[in-house]
Protein backbone atom coordinates (compact mmCIF):
# COMPACT_ATOMS: atom_id res chain seq x y z
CA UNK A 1 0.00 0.00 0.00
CA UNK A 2 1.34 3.65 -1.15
CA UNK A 3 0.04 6.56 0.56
CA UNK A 4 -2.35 8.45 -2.53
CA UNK A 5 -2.85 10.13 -3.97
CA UNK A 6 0.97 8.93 -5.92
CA UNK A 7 1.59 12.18 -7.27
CA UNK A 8 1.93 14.37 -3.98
CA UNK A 9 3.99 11.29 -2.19
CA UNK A 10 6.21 10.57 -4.80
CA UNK A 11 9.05 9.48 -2.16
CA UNK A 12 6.67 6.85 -0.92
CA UNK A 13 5.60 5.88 -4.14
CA UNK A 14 9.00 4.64 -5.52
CA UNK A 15 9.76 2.81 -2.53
CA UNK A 16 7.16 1.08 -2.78
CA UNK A 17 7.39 0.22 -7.03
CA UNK A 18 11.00 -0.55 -5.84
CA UNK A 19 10.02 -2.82 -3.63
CA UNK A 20 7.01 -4.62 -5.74
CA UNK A 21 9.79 -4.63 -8.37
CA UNK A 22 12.63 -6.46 -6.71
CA UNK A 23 10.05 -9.23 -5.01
CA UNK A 24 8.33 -9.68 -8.42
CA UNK A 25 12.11 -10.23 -9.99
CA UNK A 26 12.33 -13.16 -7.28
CA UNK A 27 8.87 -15.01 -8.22
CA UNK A 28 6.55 -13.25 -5.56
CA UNK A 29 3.40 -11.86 -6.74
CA UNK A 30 2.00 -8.29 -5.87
CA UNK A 31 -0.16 -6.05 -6.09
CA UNK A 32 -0.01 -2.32 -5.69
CA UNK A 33 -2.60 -0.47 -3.68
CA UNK A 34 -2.84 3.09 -3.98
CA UNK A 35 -1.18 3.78 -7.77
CA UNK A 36 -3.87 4.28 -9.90
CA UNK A 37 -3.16 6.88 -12.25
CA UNK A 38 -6.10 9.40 -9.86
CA UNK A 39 -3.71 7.67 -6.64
CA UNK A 40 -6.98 6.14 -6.00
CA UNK A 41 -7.62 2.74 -4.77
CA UNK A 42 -9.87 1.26 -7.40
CA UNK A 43 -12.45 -0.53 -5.09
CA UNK A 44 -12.50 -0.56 -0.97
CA UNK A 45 -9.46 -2.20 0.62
CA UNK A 46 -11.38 -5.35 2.67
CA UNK A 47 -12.92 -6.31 -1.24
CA UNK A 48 -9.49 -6.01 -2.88
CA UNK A 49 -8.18 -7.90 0.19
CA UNK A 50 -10.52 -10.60 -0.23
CA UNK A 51 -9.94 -11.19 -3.86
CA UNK A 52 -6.57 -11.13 -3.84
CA UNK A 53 -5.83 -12.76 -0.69
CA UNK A 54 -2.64 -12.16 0.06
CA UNK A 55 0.23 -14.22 2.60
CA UNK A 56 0.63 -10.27 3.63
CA UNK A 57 -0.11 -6.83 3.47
CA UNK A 58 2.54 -4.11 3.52
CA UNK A 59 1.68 -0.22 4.30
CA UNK A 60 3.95 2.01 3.56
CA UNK A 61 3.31 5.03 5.72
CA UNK A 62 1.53 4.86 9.40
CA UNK A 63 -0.78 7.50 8.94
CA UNK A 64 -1.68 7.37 5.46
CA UNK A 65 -2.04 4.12 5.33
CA UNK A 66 -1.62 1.63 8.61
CA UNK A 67 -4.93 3.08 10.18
CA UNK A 68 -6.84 0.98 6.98
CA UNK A 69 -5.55 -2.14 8.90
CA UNK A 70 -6.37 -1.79 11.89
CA UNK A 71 -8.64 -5.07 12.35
CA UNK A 72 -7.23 -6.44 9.57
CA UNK A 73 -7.85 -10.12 10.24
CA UNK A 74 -4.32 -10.92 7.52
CA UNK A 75 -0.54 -10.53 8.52
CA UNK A 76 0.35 -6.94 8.06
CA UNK A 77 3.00 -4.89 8.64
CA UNK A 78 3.70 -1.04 8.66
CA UNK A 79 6.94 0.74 7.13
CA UNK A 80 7.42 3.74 9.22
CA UNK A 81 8.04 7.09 7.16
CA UNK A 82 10.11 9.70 8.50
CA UNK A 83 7.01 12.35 8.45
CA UNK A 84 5.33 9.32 10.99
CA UNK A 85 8.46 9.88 13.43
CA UNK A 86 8.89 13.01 13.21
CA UNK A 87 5.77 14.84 12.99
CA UNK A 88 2.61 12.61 13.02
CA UNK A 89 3.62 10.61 16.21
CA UNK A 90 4.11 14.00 17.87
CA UNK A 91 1.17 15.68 16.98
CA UNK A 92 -1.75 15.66 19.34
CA UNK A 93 -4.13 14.72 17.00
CA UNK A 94 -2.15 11.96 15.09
CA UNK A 95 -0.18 11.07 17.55
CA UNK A 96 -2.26 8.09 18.90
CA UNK A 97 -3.32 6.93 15.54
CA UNK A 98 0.50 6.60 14.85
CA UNK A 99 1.18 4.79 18.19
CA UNK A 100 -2.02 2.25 17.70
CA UNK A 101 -0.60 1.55 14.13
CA UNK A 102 3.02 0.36 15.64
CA UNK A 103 1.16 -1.47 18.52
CA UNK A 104 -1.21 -3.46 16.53
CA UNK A 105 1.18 -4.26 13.18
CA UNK A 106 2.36 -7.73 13.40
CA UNK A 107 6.33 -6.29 12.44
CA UNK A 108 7.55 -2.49 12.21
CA UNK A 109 10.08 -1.73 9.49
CA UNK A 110 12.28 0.98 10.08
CA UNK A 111 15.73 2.06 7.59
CA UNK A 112 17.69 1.93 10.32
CA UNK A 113 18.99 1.13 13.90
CA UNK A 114 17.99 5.01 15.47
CA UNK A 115 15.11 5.04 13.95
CA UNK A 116 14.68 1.29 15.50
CA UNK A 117 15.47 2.36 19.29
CA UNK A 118 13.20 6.01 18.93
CA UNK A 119 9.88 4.13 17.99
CA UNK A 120 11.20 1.93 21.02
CA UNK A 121 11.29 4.56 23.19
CA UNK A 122 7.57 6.07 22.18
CA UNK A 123 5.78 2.60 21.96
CA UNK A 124 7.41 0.16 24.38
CA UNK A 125 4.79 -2.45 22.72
CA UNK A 126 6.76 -2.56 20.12
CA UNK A 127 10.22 -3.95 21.24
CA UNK A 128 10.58 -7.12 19.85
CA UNK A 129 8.98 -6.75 16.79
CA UNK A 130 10.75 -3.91 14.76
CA UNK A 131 13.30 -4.88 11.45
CA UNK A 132 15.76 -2.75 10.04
CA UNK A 133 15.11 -2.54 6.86
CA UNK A 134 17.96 -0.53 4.87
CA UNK A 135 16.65 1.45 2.03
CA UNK A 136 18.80 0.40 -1.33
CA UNK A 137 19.42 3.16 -3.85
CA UNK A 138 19.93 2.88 -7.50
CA UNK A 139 20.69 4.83 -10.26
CA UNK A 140 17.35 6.90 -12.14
CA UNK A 141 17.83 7.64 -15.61
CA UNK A 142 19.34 10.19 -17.27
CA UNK A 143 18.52 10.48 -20.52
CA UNK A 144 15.60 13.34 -19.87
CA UNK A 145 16.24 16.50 -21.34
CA UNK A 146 17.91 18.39 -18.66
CA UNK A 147 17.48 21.93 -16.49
CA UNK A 148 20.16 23.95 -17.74
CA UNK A 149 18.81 23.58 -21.95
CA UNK A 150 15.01 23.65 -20.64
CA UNK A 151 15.09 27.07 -18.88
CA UNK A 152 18.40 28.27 -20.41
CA UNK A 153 21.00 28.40 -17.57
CA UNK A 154 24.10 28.80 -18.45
CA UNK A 155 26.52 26.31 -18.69
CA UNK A 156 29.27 28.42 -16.13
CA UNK A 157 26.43 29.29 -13.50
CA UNK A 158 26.12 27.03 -10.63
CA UNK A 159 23.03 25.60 -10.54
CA UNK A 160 21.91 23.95 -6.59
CA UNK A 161 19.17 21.44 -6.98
CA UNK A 162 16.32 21.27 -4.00
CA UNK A 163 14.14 18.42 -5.06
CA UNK A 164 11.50 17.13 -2.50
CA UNK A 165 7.31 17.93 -1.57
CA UNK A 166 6.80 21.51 -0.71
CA UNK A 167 5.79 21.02 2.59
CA UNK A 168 6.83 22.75 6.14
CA UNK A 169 9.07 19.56 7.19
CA UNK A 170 11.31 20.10 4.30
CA UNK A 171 11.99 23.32 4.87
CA UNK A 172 12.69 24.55 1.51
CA UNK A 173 11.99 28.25 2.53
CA UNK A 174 15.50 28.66 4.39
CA UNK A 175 17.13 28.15 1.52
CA UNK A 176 15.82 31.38 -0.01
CA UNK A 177 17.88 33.72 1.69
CA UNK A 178 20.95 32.03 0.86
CA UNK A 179 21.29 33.03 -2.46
CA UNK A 180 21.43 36.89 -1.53
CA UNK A 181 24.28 35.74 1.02
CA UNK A 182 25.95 33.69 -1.86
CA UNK A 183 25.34 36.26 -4.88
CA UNK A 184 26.95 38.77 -2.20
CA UNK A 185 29.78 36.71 -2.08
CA UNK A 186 30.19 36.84 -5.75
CA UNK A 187 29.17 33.63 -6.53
CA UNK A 188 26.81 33.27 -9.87
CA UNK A 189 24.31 30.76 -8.53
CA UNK A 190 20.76 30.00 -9.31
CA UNK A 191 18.35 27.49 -7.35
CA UNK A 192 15.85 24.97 -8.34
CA UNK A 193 13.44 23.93 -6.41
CA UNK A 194 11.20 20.77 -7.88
CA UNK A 195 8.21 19.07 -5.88
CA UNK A 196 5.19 18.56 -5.79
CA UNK A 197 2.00 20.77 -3.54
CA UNK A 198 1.92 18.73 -0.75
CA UNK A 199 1.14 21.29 1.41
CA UNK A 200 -1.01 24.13 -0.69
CA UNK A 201 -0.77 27.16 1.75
CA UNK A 202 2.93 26.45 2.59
CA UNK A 203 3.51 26.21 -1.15
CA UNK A 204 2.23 29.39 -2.43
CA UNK A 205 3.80 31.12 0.19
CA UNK A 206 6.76 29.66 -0.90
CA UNK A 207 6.52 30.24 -4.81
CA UNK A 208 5.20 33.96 -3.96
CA UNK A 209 8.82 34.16 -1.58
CA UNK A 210 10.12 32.93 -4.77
CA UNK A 211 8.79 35.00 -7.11
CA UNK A 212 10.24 38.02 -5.42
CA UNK A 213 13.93 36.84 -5.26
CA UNK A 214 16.51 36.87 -8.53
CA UNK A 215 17.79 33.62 -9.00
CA UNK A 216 15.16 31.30 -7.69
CA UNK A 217 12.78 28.79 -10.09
CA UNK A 218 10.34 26.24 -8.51
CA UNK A 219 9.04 23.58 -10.65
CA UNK A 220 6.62 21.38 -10.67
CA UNK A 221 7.33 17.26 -9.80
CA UNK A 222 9.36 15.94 -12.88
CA UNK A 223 9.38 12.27 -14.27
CA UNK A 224 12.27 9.86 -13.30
CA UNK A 225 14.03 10.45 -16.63
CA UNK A 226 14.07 14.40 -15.82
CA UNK A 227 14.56 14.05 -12.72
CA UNK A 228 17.73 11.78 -13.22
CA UNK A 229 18.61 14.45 -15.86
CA UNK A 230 18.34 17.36 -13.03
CA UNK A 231 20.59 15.48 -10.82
CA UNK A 232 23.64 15.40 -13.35
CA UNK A 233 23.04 19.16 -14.33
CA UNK A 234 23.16 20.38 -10.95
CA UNK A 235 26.83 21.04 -9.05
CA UNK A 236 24.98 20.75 -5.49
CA UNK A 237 21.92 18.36 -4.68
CA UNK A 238 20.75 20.40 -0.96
CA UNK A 239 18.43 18.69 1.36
CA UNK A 240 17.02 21.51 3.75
CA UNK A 241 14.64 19.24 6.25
CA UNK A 242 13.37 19.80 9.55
CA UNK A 243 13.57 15.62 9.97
CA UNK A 244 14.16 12.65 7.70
CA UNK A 245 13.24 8.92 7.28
CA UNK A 246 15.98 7.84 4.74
CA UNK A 247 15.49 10.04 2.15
CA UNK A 248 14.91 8.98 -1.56
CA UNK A 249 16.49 12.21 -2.86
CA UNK A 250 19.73 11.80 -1.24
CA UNK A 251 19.92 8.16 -2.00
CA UNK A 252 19.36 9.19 -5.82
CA UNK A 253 21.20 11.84 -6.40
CA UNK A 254 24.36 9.92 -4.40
CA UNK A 255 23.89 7.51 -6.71
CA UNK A 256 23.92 9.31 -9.45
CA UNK A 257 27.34 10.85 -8.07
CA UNK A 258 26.43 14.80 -7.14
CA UNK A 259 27.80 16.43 -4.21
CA UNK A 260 25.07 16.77 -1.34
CA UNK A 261 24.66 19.44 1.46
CA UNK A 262 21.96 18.19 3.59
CA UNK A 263 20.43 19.34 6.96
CA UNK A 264 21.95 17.66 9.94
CA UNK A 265 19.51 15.77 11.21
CA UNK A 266 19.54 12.09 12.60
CA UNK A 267 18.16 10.66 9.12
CA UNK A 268 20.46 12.13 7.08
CA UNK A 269 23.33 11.58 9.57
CA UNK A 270 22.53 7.68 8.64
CA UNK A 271 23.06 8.79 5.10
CA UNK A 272 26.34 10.92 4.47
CA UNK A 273 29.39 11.17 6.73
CA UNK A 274 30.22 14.75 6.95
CA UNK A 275 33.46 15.74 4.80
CA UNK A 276 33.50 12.48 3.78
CA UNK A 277 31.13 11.54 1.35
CA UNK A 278 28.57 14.77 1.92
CA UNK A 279 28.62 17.91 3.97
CA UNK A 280 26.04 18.58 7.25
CA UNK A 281 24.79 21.75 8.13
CA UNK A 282 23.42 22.89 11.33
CA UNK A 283 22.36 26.80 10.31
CA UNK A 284 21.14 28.90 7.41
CA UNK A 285 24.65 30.36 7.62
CA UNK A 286 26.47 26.80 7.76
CA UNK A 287 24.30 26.09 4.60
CA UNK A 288 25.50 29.18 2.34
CA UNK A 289 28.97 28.63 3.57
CA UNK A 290 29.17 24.74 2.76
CA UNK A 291 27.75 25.75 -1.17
CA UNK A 292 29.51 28.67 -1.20
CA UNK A 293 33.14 26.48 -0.37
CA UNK A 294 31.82 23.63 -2.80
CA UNK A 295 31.25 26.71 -5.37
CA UNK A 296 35.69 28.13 -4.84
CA UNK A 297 36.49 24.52 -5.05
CA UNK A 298 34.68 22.49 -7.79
CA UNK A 299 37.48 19.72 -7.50
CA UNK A 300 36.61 19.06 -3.80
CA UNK A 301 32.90 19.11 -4.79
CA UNK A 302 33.57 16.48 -7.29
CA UNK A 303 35.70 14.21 -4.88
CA UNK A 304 32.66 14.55 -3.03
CA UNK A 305 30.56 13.11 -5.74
CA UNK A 306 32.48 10.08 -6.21
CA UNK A 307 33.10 8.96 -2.79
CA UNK A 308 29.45 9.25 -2.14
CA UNK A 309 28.41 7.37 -5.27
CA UNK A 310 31.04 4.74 -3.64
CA UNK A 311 30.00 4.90 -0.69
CA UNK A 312 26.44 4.39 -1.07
CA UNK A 313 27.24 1.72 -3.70
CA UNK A 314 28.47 -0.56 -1.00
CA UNK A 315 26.11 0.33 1.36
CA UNK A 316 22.73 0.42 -0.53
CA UNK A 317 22.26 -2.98 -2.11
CA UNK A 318 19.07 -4.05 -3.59
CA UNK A 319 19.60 -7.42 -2.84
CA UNK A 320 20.34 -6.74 1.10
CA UNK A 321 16.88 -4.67 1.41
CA UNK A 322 14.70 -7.54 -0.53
CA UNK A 323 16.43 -10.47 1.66
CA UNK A 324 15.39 -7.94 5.00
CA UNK A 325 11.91 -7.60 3.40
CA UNK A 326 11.44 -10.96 3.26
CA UNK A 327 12.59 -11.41 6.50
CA UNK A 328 9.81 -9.39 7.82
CA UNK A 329 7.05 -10.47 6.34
CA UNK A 330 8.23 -14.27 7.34
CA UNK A 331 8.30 -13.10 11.02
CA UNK A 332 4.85 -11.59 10.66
């Protein structure tokens, strides 16, 4: 199960295909719930249940879609998203919904080992049955056409790349101000930012903020080809969020070999090593002065770039996240 509608959780979404994908490869059957082309489900989920009847049922997302099951008389288990730690378990109206999803699913899959020991600590019920499950990344085509011949940036100018759902929690708006701070600097710069409305009010306030500021474009979601394509045209990939799961966009665009500057957060701490194969920041002025170094030094931005591609490489497999998958669902 994907949260829906597919277009406004696109994150979600290709975990999900990913994983339908690599257990169809090894002879299990699937079905998707939740990616119709509307992000419908086509008929209620207790009929599609009942004709399809499945060994398991896997929800991907708490909120969004672990509250269906609750009575669920087959195995289920829940994925936990980052938005369900972060923000939905701690919000007074959520919040229970959240904690009766991770009490009642038969496992909890988590991307990694902090993530495993915080749901711990907010619903003891559910030591015991939590699995790491480590997100694998892979590499999105690139043969989309790409930013810089599509808007007509120049080849010279530094393009930063801010994919991800325009939504408070990703915190696209303190990036803004940075590009005063870097254009100040002298730098020649422009940022893209490229999601979808998952949040309307917070997303025309932040295309009005951007419509007022030189140097600033926000697009609209693109497809995996473009988006692949976007990746290799920008010289930074930035990652602004208030929290993280394990997020796609990092995975992807490591894999694809572009520097990242990300928010230091604990999800993205599980992600890049600082200096190593990424750079943290901690501050709106740690951000512009991470880009700003990457933009004086585009050799140490590329040694970036590789070591993360490496890095991830190794760490990241497909076949490591399937066999943990499987796991699961067996111990459910």
């Amino acid at each position: 199960m994907t949260p829906a509608p597919t277009h406004e959780h696109l994150g979600g979404f290709a975990t999900v295909t990913r994983c339908r994908d690599g257990l169809q490869q090894r002879g299990h059957l699937c079905e998707l719930l939740g990616g119709t082309s509307e992000g419908g489900i086509r008929q209620s989920l207790e009929g599609t249940i009942g004709r399809f009847r499945p060994d398991i049922v896997h929800a991907h997302d708490a909120l969004r879609c672990g509250v269906q099951l609750l009575g669920s008389r087959t195995p289920w288990v829940v994925s936990l998203s980052g938005e369900d730690l972060h923000q939905d378990a701690l919000d007074e109206g959520h919040g229970p919904l959240v904690c009766e999803v991770i009490r009642r699913a038969h496992r909890v899959l988590v991307p990694s080992a902090d993530q495993a020991r915080t749901v711990e600590e907010r619903v003891p019920d559910a030591v015991g049955k939590i699995d790491v499950v480590v997100r694998s990344a892979h590499r999105l085509p690139t043969d989309g056409t790409d930013l810089r011949r599509s808007l007509g940036i120049p080849r010279n100018r530094f393009l930063v790349f801010l994919p991800g759902g325009l939504r408070p929690i990703k915190g696209q708006h303190r990036a803004i101000a940075i590009v005063d701070v870097l254009r100040a600097a002298g730098a020649d710069v422009e940022l893209i930012l490229a999601g979808p409305d998952q949040d309307p009010v917070y997303a025309a306030e932040l295309r009005e903020l951007c419509a007022r500021k030189a140097g600033v474009r926000v697009l609209p979601s693109l497809a995996s080809d473009r988006m692949g394509a976007a990746y290799l045209d920008a010289d930074v990939v930035l990652n602004t969020s208030l929290s993280e799961g394990a997020s796609p966009t990092i995975l992807e665009a490591g894999m694809l070999g572009r520097p990242v500057v990300a928010s230091d957060v604990p999800g993205n701490r599980e992600l890049i090593r600082h200096k190593e194969t990424g750079l943290l920041f901690q501050s709106e002025e740690d951000m512009a002065k991470q880009i700003l170094a990457l933009y004086r030094n585009r050799a140490a931005a590329g040694a970036l770039g590789v070591r993360i591609r490496e890095d991830f490489g190794r760490r990241f497999d497909p076949e490591v996240e399937i066999r943990a998958l499987l796991s699961a669902y067996a111990a459910a």
